[in-house]
Structures are given as C-alpha cells and as structure tokens.
Protein backbone atom coordinates (compact mmCIF):
# COMPACT_ATOMS: atom_id res chain seq x y z
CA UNK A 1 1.25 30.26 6.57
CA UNK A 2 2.77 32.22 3.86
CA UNK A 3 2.89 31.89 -0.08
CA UNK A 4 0.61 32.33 -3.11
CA UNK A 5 -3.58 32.54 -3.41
CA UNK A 6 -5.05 29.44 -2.28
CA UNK A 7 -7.03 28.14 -4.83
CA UNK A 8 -10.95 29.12 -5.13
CA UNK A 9 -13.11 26.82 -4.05
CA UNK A 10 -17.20 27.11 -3.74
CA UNK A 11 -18.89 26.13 -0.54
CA UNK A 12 -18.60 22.92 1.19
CA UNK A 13 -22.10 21.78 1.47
CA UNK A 14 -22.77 18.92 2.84
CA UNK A 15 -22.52 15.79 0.21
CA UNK A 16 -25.47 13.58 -0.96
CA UNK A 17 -25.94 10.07 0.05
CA UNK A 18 -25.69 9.86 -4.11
CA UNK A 19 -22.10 11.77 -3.71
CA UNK A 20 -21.17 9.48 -0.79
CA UNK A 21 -21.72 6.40 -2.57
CA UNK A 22 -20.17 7.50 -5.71
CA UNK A 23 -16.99 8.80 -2.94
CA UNK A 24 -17.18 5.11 -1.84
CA UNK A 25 -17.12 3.36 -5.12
CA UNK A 26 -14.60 5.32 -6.78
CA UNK A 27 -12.41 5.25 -3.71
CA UNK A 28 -12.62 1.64 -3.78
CA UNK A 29 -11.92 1.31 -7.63
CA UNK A 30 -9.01 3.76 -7.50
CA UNK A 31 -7.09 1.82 -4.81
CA UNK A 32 -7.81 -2.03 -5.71
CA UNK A 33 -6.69 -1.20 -9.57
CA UNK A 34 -3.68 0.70 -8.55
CA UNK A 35 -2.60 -2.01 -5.78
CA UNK A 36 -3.74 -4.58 -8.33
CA UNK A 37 -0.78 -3.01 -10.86
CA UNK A 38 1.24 -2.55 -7.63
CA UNK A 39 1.05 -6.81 -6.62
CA UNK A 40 1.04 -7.44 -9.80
CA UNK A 41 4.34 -7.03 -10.50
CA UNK A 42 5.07 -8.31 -6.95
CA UNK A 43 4.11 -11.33 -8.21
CA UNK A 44 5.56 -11.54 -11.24
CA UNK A 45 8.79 -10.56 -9.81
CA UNK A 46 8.42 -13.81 -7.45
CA UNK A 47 7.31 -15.89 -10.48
CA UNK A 48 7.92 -14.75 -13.71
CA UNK A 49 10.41 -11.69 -14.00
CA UNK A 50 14.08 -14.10 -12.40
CA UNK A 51 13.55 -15.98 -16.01
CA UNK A 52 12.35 -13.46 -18.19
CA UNK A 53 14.71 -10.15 -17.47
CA UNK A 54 17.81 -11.32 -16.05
CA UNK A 55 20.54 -13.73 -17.25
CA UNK A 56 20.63 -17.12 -17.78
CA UNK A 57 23.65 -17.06 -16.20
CA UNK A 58 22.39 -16.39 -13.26
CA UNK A 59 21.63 -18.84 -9.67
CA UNK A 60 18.06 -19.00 -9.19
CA UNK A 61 19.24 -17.61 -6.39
CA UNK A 62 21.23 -14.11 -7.36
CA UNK A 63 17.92 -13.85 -10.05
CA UNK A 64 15.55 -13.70 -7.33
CA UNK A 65 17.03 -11.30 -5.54
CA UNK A 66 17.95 -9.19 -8.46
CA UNK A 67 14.18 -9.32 -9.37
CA UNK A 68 13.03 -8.29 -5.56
CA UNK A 69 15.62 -5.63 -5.69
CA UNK A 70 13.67 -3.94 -8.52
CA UNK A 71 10.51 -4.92 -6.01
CA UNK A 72 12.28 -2.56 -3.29
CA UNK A 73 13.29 0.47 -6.15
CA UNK A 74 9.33 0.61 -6.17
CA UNK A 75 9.23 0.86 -2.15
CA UNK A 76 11.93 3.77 -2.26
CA UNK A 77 10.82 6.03 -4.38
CA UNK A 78 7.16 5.95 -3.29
CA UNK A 79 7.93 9.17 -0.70
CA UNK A 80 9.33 10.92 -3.58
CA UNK A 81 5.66 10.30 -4.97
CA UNK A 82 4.33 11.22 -1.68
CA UNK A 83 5.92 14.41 -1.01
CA UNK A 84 5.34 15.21 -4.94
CA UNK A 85 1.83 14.33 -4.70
CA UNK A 86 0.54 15.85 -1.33
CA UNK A 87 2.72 19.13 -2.19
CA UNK A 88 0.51 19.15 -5.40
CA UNK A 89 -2.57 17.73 -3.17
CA UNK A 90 -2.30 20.07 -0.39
CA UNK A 91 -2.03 23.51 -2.55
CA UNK A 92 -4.41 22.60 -5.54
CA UNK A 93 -6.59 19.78 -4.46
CA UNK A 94 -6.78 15.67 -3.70
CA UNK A 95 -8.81 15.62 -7.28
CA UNK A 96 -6.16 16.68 -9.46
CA UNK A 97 -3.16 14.68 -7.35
CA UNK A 98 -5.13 11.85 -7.95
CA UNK A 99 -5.88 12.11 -11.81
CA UNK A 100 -2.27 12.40 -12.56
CA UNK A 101 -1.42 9.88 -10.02
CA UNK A 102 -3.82 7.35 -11.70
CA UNK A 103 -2.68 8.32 -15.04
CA UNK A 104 0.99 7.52 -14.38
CA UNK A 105 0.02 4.00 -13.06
CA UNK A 106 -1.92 3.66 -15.88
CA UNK A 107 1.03 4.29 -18.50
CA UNK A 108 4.08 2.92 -16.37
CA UNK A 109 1.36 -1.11 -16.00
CA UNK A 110 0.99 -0.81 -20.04
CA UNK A 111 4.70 -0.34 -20.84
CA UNK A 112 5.85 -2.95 -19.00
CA UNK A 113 3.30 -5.35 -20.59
CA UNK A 114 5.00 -4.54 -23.83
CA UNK A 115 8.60 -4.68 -22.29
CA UNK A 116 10.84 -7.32 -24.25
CA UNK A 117 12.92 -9.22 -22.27
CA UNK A 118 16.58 -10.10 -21.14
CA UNK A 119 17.53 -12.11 -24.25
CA UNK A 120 15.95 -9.38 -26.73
CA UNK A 121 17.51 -6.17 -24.96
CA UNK A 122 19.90 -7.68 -22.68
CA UNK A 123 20.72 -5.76 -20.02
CA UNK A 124 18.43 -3.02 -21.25
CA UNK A 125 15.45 -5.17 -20.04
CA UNK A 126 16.36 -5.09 -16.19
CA UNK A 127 17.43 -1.40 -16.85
CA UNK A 128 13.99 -0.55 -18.40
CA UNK A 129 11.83 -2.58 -15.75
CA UNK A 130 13.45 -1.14 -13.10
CA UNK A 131 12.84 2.25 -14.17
CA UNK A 132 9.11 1.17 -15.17
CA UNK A 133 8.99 -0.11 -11.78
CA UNK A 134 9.89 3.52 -10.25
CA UNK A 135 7.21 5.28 -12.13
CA UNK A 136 4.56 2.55 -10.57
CA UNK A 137 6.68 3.66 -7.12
CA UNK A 138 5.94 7.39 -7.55
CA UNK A 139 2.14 6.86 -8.83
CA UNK A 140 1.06 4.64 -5.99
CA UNK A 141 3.04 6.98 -3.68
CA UNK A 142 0.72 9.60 -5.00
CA UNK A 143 -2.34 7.60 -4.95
CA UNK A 144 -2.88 6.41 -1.14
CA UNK A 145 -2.54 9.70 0.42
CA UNK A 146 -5.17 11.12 -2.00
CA UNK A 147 -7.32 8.38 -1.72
CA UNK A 148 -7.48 8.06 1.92
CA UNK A 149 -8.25 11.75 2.03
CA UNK A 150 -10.89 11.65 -0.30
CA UNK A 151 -12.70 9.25 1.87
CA UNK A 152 -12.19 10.25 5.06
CA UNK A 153 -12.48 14.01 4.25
CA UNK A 154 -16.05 13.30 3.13
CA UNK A 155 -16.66 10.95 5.80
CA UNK A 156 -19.50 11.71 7.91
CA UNK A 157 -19.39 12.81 11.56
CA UNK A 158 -18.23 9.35 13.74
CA UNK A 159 -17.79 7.46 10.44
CA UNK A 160 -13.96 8.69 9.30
CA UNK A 161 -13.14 4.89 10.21
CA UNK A 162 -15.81 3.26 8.22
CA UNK A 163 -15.73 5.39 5.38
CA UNK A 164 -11.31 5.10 5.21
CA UNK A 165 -11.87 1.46 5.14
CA UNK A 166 -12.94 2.08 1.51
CA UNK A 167 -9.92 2.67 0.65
CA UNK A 168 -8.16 0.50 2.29
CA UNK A 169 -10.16 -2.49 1.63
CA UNK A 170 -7.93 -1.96 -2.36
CA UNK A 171 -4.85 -3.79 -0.74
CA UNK A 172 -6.31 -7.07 -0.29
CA UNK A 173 -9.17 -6.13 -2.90
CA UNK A 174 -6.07 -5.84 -5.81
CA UNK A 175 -3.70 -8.36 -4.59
CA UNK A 176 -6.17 -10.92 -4.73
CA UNK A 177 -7.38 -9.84 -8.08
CA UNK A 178 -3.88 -9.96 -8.98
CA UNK A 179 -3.11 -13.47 -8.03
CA UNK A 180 -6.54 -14.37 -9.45
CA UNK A 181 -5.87 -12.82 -12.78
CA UNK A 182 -2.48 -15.02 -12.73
CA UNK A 183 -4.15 -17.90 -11.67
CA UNK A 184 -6.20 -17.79 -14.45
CA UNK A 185 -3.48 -17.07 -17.21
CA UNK A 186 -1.32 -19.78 -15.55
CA UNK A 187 -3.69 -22.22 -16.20
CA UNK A 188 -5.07 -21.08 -20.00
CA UNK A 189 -1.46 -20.47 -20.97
CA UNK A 190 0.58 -22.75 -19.29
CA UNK A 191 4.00 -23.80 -19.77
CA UNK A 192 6.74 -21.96 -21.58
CA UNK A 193 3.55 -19.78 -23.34
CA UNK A 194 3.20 -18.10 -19.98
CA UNK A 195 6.94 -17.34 -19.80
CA UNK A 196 7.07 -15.99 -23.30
CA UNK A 197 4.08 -13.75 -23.42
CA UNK A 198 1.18 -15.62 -21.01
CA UNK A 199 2.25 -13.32 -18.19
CA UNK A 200 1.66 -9.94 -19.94
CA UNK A 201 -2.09 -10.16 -20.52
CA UNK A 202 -2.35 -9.84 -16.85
CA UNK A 203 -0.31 -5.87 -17.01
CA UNK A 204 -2.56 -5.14 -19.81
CA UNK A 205 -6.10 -5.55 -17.92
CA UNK A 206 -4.66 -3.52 -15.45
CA UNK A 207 -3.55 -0.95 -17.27
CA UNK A 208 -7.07 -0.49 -18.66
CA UNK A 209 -8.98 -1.05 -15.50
CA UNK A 210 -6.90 1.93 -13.74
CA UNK A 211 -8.05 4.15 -16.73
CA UNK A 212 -11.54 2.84 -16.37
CA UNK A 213 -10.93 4.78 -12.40
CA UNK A 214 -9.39 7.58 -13.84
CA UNK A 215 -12.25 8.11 -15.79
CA UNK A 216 -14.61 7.77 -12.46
CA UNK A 217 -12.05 9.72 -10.57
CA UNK A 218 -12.69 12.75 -12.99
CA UNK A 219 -16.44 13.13 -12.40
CA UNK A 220 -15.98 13.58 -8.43
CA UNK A 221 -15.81 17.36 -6.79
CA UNK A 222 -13.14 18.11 -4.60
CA UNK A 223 -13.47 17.04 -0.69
CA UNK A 224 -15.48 19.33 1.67
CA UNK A 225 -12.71 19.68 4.19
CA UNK A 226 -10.25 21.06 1.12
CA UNK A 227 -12.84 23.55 -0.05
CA UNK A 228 -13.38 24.64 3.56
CA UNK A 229 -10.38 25.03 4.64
CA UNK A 230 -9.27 27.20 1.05
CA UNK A 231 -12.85 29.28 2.03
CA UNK A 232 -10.93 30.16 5.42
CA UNK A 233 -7.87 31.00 4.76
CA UNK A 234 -6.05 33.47 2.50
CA UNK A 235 -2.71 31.71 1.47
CA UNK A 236 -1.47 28.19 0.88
CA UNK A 237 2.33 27.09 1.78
CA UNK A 238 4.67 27.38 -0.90
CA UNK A 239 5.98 24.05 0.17
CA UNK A 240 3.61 22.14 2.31
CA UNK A 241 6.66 19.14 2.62
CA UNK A 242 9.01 21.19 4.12
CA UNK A 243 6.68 22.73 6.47
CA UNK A 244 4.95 19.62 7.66
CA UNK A 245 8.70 18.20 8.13
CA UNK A 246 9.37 21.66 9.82
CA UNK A 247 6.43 22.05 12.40
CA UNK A 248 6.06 17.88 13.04
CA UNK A 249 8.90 15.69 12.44
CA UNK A 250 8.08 14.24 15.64
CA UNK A 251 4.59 13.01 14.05
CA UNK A 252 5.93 11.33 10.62
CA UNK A 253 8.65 9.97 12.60
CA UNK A 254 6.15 8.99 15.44
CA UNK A 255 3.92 7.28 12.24
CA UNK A 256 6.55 5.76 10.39
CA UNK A 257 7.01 3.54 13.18
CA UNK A 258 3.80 3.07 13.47
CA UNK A 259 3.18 1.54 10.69
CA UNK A 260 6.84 -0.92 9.89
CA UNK A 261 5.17 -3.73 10.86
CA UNK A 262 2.37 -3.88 9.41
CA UNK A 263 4.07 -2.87 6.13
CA UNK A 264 7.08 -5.26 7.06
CA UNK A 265 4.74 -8.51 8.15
CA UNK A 266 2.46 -7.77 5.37
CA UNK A 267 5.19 -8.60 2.81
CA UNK A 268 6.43 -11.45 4.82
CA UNK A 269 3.39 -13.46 4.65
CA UNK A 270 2.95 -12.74 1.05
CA UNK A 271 5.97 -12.27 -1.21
CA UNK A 272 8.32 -13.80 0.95
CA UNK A 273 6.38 -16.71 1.37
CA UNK A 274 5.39 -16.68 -2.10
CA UNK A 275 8.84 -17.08 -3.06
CA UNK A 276 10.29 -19.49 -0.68
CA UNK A 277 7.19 -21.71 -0.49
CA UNK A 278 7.95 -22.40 -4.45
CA UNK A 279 11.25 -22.09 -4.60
CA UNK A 280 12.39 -24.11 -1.51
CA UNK A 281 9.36 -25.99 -0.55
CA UNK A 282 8.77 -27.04 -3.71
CA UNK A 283 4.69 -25.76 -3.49
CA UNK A 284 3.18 -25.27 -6.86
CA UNK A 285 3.18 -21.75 -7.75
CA UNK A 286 -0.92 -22.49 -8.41
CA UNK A 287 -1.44 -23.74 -4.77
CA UNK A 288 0.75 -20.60 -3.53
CA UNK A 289 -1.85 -17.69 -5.67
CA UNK A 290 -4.59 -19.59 -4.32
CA UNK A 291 -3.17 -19.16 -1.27
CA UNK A 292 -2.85 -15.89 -1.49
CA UNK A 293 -5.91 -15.13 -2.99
CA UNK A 294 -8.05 -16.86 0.11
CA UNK A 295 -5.50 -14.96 2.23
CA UNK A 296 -6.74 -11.25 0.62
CA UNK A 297 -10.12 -12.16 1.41
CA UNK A 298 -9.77 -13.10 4.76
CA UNK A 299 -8.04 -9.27 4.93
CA UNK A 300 -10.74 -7.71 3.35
CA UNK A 301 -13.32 -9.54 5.59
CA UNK A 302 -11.79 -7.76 8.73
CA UNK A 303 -10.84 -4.57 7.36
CA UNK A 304 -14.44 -3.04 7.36
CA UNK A 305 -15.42 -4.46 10.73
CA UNK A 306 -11.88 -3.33 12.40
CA UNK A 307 -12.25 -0.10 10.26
CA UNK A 308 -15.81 0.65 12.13
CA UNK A 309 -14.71 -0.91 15.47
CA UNK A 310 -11.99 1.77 15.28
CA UNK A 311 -14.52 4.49 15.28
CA UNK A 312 -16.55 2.93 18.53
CA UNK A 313 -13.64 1.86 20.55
CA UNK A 314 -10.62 4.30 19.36
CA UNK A 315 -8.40 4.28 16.52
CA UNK A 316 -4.99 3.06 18.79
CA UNK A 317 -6.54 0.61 20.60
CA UNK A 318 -8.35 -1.08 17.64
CA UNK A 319 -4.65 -1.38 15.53
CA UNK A 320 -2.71 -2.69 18.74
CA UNK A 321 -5.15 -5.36 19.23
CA UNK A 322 -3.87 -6.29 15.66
CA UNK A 323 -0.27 -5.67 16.25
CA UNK A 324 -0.15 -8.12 19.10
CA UNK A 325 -2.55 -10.91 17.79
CA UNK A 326 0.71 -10.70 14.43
CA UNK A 327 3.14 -11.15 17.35
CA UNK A 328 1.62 -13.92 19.13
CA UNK A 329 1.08 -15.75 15.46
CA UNK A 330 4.85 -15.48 14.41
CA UNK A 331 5.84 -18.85 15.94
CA UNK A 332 2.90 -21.01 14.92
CA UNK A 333 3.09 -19.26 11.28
CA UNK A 334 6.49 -20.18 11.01
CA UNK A 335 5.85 -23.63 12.13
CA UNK A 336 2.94 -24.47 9.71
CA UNK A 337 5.27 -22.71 6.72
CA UNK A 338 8.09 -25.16 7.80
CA UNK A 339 6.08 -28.46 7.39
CA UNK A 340 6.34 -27.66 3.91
CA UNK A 341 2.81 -29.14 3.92
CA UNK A 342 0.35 -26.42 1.47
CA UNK A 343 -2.47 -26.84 3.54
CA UNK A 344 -0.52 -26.30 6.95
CA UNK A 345 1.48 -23.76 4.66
CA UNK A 346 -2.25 -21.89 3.89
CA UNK A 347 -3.58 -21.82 7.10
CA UNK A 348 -0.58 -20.01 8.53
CA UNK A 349 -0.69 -17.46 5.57
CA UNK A 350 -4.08 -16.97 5.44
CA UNK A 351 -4.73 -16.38 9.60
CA UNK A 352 -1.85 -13.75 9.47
CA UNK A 353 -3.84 -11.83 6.28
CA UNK A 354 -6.64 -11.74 8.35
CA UNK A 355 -4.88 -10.56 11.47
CA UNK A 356 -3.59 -7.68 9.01
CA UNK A 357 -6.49 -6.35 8.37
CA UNK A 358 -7.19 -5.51 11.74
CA UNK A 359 -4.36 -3.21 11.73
CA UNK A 360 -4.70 -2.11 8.56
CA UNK A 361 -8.06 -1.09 8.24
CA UNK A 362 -7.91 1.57 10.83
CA UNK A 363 -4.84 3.08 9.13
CA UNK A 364 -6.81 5.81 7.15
CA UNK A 365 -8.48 7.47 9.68
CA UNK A 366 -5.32 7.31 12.06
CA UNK A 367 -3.10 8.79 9.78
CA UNK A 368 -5.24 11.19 8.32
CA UNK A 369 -6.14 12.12 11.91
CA UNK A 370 -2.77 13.04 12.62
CA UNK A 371 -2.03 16.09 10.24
CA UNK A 372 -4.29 19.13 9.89
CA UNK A 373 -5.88 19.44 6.96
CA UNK A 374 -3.44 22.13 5.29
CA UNK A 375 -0.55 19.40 5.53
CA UNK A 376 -2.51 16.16 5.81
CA UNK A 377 -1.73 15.01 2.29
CA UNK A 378 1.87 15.19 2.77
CA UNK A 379 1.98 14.31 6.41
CA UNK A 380 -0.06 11.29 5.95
CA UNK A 381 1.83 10.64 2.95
CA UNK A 382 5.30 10.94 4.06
CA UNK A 383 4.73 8.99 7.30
CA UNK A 384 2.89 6.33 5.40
CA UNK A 385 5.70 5.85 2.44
CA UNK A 386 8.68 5.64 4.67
CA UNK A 387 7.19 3.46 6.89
CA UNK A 388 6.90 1.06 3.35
CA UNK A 389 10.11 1.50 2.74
CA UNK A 390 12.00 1.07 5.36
CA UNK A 391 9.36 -1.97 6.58
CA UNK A 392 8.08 -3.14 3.17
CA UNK A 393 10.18 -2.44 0.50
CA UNK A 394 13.19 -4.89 2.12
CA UNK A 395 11.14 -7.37 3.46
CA UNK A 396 11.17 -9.91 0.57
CA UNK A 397 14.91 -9.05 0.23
CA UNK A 398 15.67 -9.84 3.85
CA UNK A 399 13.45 -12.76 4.46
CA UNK A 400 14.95 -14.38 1.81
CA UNK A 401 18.79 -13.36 2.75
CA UNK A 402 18.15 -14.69 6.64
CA UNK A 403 16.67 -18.04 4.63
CA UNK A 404 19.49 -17.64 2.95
CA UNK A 405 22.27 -17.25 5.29
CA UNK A 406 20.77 -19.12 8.97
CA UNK A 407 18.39 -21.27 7.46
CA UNK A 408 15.31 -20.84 9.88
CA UNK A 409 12.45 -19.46 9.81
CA UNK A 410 13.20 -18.62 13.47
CA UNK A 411 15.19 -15.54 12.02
CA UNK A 412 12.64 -14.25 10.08
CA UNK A 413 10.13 -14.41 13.50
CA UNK A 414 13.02 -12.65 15.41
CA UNK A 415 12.74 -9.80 12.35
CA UNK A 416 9.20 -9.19 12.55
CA UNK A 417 9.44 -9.18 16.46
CA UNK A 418 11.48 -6.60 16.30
CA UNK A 419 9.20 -4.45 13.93
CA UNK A 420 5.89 -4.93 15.84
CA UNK A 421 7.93 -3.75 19.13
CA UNK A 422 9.33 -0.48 17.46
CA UNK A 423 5.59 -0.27 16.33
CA UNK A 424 3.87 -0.40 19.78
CA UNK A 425 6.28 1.91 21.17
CA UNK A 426 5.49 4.21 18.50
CA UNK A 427 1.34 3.44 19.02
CA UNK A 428 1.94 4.57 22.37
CA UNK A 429 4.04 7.74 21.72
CA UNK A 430 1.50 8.82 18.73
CA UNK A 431 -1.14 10.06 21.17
CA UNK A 432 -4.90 10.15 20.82
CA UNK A 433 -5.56 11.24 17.09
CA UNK A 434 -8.61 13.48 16.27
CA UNK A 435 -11.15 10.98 16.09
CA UNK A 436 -14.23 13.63 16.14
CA UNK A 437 -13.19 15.39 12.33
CA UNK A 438 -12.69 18.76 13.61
CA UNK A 439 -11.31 20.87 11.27
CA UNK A 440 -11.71 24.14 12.73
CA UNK A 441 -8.32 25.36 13.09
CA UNK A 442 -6.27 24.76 10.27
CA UNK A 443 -2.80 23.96 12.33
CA UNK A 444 -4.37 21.76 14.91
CA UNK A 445 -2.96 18.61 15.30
CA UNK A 446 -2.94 16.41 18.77
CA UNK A 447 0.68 16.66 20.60
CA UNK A 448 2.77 13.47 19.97
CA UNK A 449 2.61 11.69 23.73
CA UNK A 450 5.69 11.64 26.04
C-alpha cells in the first residue's frame, strides 16, 4: 500500500458486553431509520408522489412511472455514495462515514417533507424531488457499508453472522415502520388531507428519528478490526476505490451478482406489487401497507435465525437455500397476486418476504467476508450498491413496463428467473468467504472460485 499516515488509533481491546450491546442497538437504530426514510419515499412514490409532483396532464400511467423513475435515480447513485463513503470509511474510520452519512439522510427526509408540489413549483417540484431523492441515494449508499462493518467488525469469534444480522434486520425493521407510519396517517388524515399535506408528517418523524441515531452513532468508538489494522500498518491507500477495483474486480463483479436477486425480487414483491395491486387490482392502498407491513415481519422473523444458521452451516449454503426456495415460489406468487383476491394477494407477498430474509440475513457477514479489512468498506460497498442498481433500482420500473406491455405476470416470473440464475452462478463462483474473522494479513482475501 502506498499514500499518507494512517490515522492513529489506540489499542483494540477487546469490547464489553456493555459496548456490544450498545454496537447492537445502535446498529439496529441506524439502519431501520435510514431504510425507514429510504421506503418511505418508496411508498409514497407508489401512492402519493404520481398526484402530488407531476402533471395533471398526465396517464396514471406515464405518472407512475415518472414517479418510480425518481425511485431508480435513488438506486443509481447509491455507489457514488458507496465508493464516497468507504473511500472516507476505509482511510479515516466507519465512525465518521457513518455520522455524515446519517446526517445527510437526516437533511435530504426533512426537505422533502417541506417540498411544495407540482401545481405550486411546476416542474420545479419533480426537479427538486428528484434531486432530494439523490442525496437519500448517496446517504444510504454510505450508510450500509458502515453499518455492516460496525457490526460484524466487533462481532465476536463464530458470531460475524449473528451479530451482521443487526444490521440487516433495518430493511424489514424500516419498511414496515414505514408502511405503518402511513397506515396510520392514511387513516387520521384521510382523503384529499392526506394528498395535500397528510403524507408529509410521515418524512418529518423520520427525519428526526435518524438524528435521534446520529446522536447514538456519535457516542460509539471506532471498530476493533479498524484500529488494529491502522496499529499494523504504516500507510493507508490514497484511493482505497480504485485499488479494491484494481486488485479484485473479479470479487465486486463476482458479488454484484450475487446479490441481483435478492435486490431485484425484493422490490418485486413490494413496490411492484404495491403499485399494481392498487392500481390494477383495484386493492385498497390500506389492505396493500398492511400487507406489507405483516410481510416485513415475517423478514425480520427469519433474518436472525438464517443470520446465525449462516455461522453453523456456512455463509453460501445458508443464502442458496434462500435463493432457490424465491425460485420455486415465483409461480404460485404470481398465481395468488393474479386472483386479485387481498388475502390470496397477502399470502403470496408475505411467504416471499419471509423467504427473503433467508438470503438476506446472511448478506453482512458474506460480503464483509469477502474484502480485507483495508478495502472492505468499499469492496463491500461497491459490490453491494451495484448489485441494487442494476437488480433493485429498475425493478418497479420493469415489472410494471412487462404488466404493461404482455400483460402477465408470467413475464415478471420469467424476470426474476433469470436474476436468481445469474445469482447462483455467481454463489458458486464467489468461493468460501472468511467465515473464522481473521484479520491477520491486511490483503487477504479468499480467491474467487473457477
């Protein structure tokens, strides 16, 4: 490695139980109120945003997928906010790339719940969101790599599964906090109210609850493996990006596919559904956030125990038990979604939540297994972030333009097909990650299988 001083750093002793639980809670805070501000405007964008910032003049149609293009600007940018981020987290620390990252969620959630609409600012107001929109991109881009670091890094011997699934239990954690915050305001402020300013109160509490994490983020130390690995060596890279991309494209290439379809099927079974359950079905956008709500719990129910299995039975094996069980539910999903009937309609949506957790659970650990430490919060982050965008961000977009154009849900199985084979392939090809949390030798990472 070459460049400037790494930065000082005390001893890595060994952490409390105290410190580990307040790792635990924070980590869990941090995520759930950023992916809370994340879904929230998810949501909104489904519901709310094809009436309030684009034109009248519009077909429900074009409007919706106006609004879920402004959904996907979020998806892009967030590897801009992961190589920004884990440059910043891998040369100075996870603490400080997480402040700022938090920060920036924090400010970008509040402005747009002050954001006047289409007919106020007129074409301003999709302009404005959609930049709004990026800043949330870059900030949550930011956050997961730091997050997942910052639990797994002070993870216990054996226990980097268990201890990731902190973090990642804040996906289903915030979206169903999300849809339950909506739910609520729906139903107090019903009607044209919510349209005209019911749907802001929702950006405001989480605005405030992500500065209520910052604030909890602030009174952590940095992770052990950071300050050992700045005790052991004598320079940082000037650009850990371009060296990560330099000495292991193979890996973020190897982890983007990885990880399409569970970003891709994730999105599918939420947002997509979301939107064509109550705009073609006819489903009451109340029945659909319940939904949804009961569908983040049953994710959050697996995600520890898959999390922990991961750490018994191997990382690999634990997620393709979860990428298969999503393929073998595509036909009866789509099935229950057609019979336009809300219960059929729930059970489908709320199995294939669950069956995502299983894969996503053991995400943490894998990923962060698969950098060294040096690199590991752009390497995870990078690999992570692409993978969104290029399974995530378009989902809603292309579920609803194969709707759109064949008129079966048979296309939309044939798309996520697709994505969970590129993703087994890519299982296979990642090779056996380092499951023991060695960190002894700083550019150590397990060979990408051939």
């Amino acid at each position: 490695m070459s460049g400037s001083s790494a930065p000082a750093a005390g001893a890595a002793a060994s952490p409390s139980s105290a410190e580990l639980r307040r790792v635990r809670f924070t980590t869990l805070m941090a995520q759930s109120t950023e992916w809370y501000d994340f879904f929230l405007y998810t949501t909104a964008a489904a519901i709310v945003f094809p009436a309030v910032f684009f034109s009248a003049d519009f077909s429900p149609l074009a409007a919706t997928l106006s609004s879920f293009a402004t959904v996907a600007v979020g998806f892009i940018v967030r590897p801009l906010g992961g190589a920004l981020f884990g440059h910043f987290g891998d040369r100075r620390g996870r603490k400080p790339a997480l402040v700022v990252a938090l920060l920036l969620m924090a400010v970008a959630t509040l402005l747009i719940a002050v954001l006047p609409g289409f007919a106020t600012l007129g074409l301003a107001a999709p302009v404005l969101l959609t930049l709004l929109r990026v800043l949330q991109g870059l900030a949550l881009g930011g956050q997961w790599g730091g997050a997942v670091l910052l639990a797994t890094e002070y993870a216990p011997p054996g226990k980097r599964g268990a201890y990731g699934a902190w973090a990642q239990v804040g996906l289903p954690v915030g979206l169903g906090l999300s849809s339950a915050t909506f739910l609520v305001v729906v139903n107090l402020v019903g009607g044209p109210a919510f349209l005209a300013y019911g749907w802001r109160i929702p950006f405001v509490i989480g605005g405030l609850l992500v500065l209520v994490a910052l604030a909890m983020q602030l009174r952590l130390h940095e992770t052990p493996a950071f300050r050992d690995i700045a005790n052991r060596t004598t320079s940082v890279p000037r650009s850990p990006v371009v060296e990560v991309i330099r000495k292991h494209p193979g890996r973020i290439l190897v982890t983007i596919g990885v990880f399409l379809v569970v970003g891709g099927s994730f999105y599918v079974f939420t947002t997509g559904t979301l939107a064509y359950a109550t705009g073609t079905l006819g489903i009451p956008r109340e029945t659909m956030l319940v939904i949804i709500i009961i569908g983040a719990a049953a994710m959050a129910a697996l995600v520890f125990p898959a999390s922990s299995w991961s750490d018994r039975y191997g990382r690999r094996r634990v997620f393709g038990t979860g990428v298969v069980l999503t393929l073998l539910w595509l036909l009866p999903f789509a099935a229950l979604v057609a019979s336009g009937d809300p219960l059929l309609v729930g059970t489908g949506v709320v199995v294939a939540m669950g069956i995502g957790g299983i894969m996503y659970g053991p995400t943490a650990a894998l990923f962060s297994e698969s950098f060294p430490v040096h690199l590991r919060y752009s390497g995870a982050s990078l690999g992570y972030q692409l993978s969104n965008v290029v399974g995530g961000g378009f989902a809603p977009l292309i579920m609803t333009s194969l709707l759109a154009s064949t008129g079966s849900l048979l296309s939309v199985v044939v798309y996520v097909t697709v994505m969970g084979v590129i993703t087994l392939v890519s299982l296979r090809l990642l090779g056996a990650p380092d499951e023991e949390g060695t960190t002894a030798a700083p550019g150590a990472v397990p060979a990408v299988a051939t």
